[in-house]
N, C-alpha and C. Protein backbone atom coordinates (compact mmCIF):
# COMPACT_ATOMS: atom_id res chain seq x y z
N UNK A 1 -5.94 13.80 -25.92
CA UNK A 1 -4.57 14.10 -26.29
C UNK A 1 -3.67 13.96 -25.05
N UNK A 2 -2.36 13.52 -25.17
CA UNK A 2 -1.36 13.26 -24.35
C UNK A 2 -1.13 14.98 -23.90
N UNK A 3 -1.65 14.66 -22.47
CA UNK A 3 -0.61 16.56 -21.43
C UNK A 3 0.33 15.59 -20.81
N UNK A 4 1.39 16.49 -21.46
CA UNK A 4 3.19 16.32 -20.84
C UNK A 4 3.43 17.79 -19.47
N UNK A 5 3.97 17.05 -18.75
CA UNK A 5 4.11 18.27 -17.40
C UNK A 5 5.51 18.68 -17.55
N UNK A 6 5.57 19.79 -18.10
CA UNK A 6 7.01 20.14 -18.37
C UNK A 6 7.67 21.26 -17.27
N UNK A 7 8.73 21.04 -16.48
CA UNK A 7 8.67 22.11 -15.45
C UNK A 7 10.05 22.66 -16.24
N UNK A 8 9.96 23.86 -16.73
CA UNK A 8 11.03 24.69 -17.65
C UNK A 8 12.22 25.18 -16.38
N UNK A 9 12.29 25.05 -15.06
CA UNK A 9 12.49 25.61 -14.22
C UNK A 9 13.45 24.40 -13.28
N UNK A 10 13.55 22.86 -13.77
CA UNK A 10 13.45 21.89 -13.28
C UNK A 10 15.16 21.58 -13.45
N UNK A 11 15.70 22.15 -14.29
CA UNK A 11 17.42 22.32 -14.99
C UNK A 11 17.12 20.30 -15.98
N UNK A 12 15.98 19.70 -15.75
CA UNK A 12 16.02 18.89 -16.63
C UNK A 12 15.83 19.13 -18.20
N UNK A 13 16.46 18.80 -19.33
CA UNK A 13 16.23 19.28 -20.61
C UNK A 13 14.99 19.00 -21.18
N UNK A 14 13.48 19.78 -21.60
CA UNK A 14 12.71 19.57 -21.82
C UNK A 14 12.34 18.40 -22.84
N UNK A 15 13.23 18.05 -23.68
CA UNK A 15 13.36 17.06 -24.62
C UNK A 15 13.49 15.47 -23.81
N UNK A 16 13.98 15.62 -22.70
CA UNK A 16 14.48 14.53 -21.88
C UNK A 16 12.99 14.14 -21.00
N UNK A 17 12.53 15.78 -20.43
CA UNK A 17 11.23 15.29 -19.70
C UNK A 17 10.43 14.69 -20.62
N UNK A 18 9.95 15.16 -21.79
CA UNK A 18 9.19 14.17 -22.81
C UNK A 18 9.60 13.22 -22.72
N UNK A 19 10.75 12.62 -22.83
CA UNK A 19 11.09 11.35 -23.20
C UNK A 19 10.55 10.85 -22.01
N UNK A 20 11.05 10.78 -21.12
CA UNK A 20 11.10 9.71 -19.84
C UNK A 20 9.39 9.89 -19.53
N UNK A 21 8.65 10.83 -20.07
CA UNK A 21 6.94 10.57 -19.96
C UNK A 21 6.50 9.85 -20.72
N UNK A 22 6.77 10.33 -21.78
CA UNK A 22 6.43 9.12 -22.98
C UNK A 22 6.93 7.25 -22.60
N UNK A 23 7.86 7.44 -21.70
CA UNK A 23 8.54 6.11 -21.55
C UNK A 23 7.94 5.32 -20.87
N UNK A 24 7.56 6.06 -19.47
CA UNK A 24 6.91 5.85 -18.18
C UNK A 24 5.32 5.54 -18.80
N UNK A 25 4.79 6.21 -19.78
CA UNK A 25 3.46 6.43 -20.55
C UNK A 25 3.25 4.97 -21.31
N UNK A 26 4.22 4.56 -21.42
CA UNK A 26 4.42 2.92 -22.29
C UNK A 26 4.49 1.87 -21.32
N UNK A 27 5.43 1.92 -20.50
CA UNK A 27 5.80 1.00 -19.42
C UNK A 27 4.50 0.39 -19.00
N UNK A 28 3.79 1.63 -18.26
CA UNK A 28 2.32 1.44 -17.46
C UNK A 28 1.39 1.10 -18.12
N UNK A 29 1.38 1.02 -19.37
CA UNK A 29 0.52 0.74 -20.56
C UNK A 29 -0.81 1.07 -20.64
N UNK A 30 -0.16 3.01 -20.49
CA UNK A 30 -0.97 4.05 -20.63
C UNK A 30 -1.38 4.09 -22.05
N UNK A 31 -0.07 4.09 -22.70
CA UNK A 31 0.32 3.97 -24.18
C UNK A 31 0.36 2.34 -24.50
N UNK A 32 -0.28 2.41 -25.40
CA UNK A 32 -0.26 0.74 -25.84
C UNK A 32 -0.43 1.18 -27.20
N UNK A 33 0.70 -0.36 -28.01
CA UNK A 33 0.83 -0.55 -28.92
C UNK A 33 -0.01 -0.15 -30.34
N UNK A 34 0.00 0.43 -30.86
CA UNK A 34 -0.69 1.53 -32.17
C UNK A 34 -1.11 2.45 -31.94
N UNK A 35 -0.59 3.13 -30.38
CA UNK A 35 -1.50 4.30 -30.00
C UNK A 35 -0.56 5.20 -31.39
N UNK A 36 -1.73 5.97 -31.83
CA UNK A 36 -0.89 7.32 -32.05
C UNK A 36 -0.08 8.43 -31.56
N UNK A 37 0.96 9.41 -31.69
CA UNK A 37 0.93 10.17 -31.14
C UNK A 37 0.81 11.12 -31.41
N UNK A 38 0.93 12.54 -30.74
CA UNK A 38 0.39 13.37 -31.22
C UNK A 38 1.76 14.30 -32.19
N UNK A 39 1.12 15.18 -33.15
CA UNK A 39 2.38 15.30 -33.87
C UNK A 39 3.55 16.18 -32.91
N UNK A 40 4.29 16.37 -33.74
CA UNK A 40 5.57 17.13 -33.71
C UNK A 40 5.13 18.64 -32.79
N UNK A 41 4.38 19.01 -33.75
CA UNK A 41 4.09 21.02 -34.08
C UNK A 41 2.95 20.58 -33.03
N UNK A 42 1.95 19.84 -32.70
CA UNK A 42 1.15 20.15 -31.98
C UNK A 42 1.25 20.08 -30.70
N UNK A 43 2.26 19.49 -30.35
CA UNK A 43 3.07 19.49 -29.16
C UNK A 43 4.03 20.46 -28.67
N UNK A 44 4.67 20.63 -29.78
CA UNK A 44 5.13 21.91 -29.30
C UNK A 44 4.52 23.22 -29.25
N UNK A 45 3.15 23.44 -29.69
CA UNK A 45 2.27 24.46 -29.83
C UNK A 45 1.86 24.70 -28.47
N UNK A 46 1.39 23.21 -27.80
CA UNK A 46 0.83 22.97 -26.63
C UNK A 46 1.36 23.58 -25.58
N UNK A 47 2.96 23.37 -25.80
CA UNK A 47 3.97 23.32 -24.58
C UNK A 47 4.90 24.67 -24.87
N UNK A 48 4.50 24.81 -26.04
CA UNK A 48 5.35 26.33 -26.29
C UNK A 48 6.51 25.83 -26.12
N UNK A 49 6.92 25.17 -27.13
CA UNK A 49 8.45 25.11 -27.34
C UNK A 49 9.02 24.82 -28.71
N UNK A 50 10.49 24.74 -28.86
CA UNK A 50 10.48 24.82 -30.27
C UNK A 50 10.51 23.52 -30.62
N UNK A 51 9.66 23.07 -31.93
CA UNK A 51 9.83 21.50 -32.53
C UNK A 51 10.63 20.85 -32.59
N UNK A 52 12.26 21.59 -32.61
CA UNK A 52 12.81 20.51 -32.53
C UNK A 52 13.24 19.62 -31.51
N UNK A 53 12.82 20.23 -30.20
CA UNK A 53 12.96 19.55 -28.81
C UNK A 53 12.09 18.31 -29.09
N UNK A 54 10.97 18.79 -29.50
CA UNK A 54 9.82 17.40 -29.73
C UNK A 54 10.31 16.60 -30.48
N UNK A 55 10.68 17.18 -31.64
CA UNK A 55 11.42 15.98 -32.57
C UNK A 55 12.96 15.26 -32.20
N UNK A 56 13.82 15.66 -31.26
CA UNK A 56 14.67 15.16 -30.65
C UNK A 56 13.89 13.91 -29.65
N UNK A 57 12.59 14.07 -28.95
CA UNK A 57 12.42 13.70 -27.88
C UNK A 57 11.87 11.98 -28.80
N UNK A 58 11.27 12.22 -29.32
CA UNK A 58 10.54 11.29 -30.07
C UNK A 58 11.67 10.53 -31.19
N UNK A 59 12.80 11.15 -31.83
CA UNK A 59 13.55 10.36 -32.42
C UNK A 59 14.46 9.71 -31.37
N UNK A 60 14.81 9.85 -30.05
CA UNK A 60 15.37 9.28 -28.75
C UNK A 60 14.48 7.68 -28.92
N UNK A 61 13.02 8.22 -28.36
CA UNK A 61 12.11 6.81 -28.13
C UNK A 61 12.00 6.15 -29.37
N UNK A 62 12.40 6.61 -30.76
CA UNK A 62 11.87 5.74 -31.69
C UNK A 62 13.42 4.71 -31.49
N UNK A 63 14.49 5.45 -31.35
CA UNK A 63 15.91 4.83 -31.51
C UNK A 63 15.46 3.90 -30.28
N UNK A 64 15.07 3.85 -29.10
CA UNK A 64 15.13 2.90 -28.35
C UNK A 64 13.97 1.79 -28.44
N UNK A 65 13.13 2.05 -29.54
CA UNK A 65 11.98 0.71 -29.28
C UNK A 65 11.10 1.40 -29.13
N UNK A 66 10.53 2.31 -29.02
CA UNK A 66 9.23 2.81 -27.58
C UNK A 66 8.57 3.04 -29.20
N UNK A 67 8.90 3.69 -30.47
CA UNK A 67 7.91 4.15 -30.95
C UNK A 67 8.24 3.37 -33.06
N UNK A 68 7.40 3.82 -33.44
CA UNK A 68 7.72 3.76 -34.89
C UNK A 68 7.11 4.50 -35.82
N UNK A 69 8.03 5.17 -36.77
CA UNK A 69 7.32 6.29 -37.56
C UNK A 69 6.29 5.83 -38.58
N UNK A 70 5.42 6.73 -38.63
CA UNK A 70 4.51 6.03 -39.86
C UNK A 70 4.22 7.14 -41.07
N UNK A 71 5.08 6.65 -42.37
CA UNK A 71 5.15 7.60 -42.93
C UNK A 71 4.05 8.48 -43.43
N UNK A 72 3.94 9.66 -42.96
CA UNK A 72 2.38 10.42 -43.28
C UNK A 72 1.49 10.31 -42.28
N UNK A 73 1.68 9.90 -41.42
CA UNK A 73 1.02 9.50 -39.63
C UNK A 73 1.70 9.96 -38.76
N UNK A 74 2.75 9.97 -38.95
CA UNK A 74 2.97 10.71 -37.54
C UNK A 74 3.86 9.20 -36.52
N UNK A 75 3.97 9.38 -35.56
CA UNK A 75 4.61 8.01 -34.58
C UNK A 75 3.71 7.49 -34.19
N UNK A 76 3.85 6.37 -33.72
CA UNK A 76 3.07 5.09 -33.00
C UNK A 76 3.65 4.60 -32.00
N UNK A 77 3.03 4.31 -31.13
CA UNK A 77 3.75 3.39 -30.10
C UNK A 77 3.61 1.63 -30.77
N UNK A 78 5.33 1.31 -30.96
CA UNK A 78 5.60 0.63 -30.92
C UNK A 78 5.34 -1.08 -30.45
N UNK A 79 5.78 -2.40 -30.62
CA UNK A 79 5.30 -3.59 -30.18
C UNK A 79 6.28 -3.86 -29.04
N UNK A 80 6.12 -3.90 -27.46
CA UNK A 80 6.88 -4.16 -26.70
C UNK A 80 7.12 -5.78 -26.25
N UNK A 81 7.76 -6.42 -26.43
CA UNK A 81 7.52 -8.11 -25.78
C UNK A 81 7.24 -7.43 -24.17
N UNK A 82 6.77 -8.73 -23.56
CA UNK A 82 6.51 -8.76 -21.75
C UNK A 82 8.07 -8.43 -21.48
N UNK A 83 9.12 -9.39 -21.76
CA UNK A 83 10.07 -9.20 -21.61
C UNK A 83 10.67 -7.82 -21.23
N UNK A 84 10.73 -7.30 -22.62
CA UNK A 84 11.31 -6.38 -22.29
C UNK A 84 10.58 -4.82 -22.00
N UNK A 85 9.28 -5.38 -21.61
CA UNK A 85 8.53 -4.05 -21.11
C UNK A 85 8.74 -4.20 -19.58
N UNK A 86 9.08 -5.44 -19.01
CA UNK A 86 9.40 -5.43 -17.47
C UNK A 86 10.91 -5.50 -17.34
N UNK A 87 11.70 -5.47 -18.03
CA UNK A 87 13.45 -4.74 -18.13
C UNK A 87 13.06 -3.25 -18.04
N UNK A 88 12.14 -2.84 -18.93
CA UNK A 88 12.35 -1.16 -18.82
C UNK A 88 11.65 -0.52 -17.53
N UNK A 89 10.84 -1.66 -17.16
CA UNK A 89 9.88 -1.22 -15.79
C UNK A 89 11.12 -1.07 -14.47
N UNK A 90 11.79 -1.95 -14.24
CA UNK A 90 13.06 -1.87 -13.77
C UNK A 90 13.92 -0.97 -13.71
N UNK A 91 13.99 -0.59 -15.33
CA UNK A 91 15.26 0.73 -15.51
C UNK A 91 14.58 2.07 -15.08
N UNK A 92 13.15 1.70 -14.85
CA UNK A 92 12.63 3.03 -14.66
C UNK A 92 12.82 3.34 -13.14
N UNK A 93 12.37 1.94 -12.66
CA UNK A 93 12.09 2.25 -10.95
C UNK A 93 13.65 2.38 -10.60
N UNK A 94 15.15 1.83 -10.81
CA UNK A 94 15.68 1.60 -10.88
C UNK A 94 16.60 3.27 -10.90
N UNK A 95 16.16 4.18 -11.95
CA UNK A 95 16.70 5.23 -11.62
C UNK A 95 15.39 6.28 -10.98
N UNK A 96 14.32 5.81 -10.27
CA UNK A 96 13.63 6.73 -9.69
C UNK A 96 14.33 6.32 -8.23
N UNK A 97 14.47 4.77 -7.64
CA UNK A 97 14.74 4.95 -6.45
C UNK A 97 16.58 5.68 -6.17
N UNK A 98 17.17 5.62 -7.63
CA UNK A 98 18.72 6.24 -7.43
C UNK A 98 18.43 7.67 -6.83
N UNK A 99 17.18 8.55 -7.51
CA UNK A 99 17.28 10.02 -6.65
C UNK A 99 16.32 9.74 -5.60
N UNK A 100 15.39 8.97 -5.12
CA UNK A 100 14.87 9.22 -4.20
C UNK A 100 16.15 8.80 -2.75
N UNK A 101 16.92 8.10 -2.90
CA UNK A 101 18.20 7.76 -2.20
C UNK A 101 19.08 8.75 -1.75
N UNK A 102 19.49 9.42 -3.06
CA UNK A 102 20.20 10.57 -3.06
C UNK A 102 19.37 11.74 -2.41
N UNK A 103 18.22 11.70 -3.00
CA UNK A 103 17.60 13.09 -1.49
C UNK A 103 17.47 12.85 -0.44
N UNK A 104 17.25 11.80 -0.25
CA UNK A 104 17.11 11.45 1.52
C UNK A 104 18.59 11.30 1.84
N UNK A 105 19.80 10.80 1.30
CA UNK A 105 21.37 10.93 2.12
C UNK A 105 21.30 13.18 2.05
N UNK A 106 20.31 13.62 0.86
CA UNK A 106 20.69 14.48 1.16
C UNK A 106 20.25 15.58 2.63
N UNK A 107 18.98 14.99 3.02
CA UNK A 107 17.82 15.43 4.08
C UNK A 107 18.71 14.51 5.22
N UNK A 108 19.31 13.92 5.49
CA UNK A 108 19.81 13.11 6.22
C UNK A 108 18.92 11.94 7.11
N UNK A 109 18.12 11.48 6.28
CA UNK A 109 17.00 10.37 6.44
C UNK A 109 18.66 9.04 6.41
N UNK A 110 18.31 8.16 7.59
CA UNK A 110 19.69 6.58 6.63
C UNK A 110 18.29 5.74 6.42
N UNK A 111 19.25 4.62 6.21
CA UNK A 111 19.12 3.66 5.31
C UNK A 111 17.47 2.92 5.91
N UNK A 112 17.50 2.68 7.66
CA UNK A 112 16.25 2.05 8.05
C UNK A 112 14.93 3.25 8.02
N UNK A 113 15.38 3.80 8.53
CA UNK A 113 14.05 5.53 8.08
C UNK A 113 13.92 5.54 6.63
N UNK A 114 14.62 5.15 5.87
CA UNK A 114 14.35 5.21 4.31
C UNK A 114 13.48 4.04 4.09
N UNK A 115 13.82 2.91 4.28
CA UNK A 115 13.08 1.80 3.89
C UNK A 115 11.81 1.38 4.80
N UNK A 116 12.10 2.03 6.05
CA UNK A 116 10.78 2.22 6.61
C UNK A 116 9.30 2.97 6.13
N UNK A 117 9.91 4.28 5.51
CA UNK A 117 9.09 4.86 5.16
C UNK A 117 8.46 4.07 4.09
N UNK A 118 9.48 3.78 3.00
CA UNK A 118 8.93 2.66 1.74
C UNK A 118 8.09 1.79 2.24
N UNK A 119 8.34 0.94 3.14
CA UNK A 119 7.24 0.16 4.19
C UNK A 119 5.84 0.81 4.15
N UNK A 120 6.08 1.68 4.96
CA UNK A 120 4.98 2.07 4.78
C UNK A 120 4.00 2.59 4.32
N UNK A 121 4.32 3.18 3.00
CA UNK A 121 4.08 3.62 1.59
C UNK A 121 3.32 2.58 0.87
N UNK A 122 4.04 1.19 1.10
CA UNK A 122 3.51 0.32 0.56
C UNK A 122 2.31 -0.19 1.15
N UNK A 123 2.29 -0.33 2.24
CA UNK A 123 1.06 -0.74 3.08
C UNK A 123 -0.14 -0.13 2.93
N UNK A 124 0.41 1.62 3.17
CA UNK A 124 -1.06 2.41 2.97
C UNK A 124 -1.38 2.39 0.99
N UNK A 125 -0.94 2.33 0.50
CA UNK A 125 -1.37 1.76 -0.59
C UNK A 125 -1.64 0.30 -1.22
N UNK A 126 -1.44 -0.64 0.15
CA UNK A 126 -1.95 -1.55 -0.41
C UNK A 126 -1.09 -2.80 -1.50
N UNK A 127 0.33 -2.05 -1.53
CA UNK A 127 1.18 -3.32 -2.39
C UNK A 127 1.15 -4.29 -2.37
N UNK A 128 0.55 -5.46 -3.51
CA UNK A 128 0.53 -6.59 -3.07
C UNK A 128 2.41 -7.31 -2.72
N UNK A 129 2.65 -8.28 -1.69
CA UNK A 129 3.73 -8.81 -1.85
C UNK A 129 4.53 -9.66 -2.86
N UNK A 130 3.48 -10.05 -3.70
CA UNK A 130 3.13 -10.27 -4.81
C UNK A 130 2.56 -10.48 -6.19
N UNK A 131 2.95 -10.48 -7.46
CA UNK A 131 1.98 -10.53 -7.83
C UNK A 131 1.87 -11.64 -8.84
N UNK A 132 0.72 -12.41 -8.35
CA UNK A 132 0.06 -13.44 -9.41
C UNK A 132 0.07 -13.31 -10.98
N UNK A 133 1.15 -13.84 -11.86
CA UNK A 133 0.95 -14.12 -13.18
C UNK A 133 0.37 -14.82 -13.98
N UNK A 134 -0.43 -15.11 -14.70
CA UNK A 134 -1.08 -16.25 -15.50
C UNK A 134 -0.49 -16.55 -16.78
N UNK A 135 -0.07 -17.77 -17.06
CA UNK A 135 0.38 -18.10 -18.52
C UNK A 135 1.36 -18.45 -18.76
């Protein structure tokens, strides 16, 4: 079963942290296409919250693509083209590096200490400079 890390403490709206896990959960293709998910109530049982956060969170991803209801099943993850699963890979990294930016102007890290560090982030993990596609 899908564990969602919900920090109640975070001023993010718990409905929102689902979402953007569930999103991030697709992107990486943690979640792939017919996964099930898990219901409504059992999620919120899990997480101790009220259903309709879950059901807000999940009618968000169905409105954007990520999922599709199946009547008497419960949601599914959805059919993503390549396309547009590497547009959303983008929008993701895209607003992760907007706050990682914003905390470091806020720590007073600039611009070459910032991208240095990324440097080197990448190295000790190994980023390729590229990556080889087939097809």
């Amino acid at each position: 079963m899908i564990q969602f890390n919900i920090e109640a403490s975070s001023g993010i709206p718990i409905y929102k942290q689902i979402f953007e896990q569930v999103e991030r959960m697709i992107a990486n293709g943690y979640l792939v296409e017919g996964t099930l998910l898990p219901s409504v109530r059992q999620v919120a049982n899990n997480i101790d919250v009220n259903p309709m956060t879950i059901s807000k969170a999940y009618g968000l991803l169905e409105e954007r693509g990520y999922l599709t209801r199946l009547r008497g099943k419960g949601m599914m993850v959805a059919h993503q083209s390549e396309e547009k699963s590497k547009k959303e890979k983008m929008m993701i990294l895209d607003k992760m590096i907007a706050e990682l930016v914003s905390d470091a102007v806020q720590m007073g890290i600039n611009k070459q200490e910032l991208l240095t560090l990324i440097a080197d982030k990448a190295e000790q993990l190994n980023l390729p400079d590229k990556i080889n596609s087939q097809g």
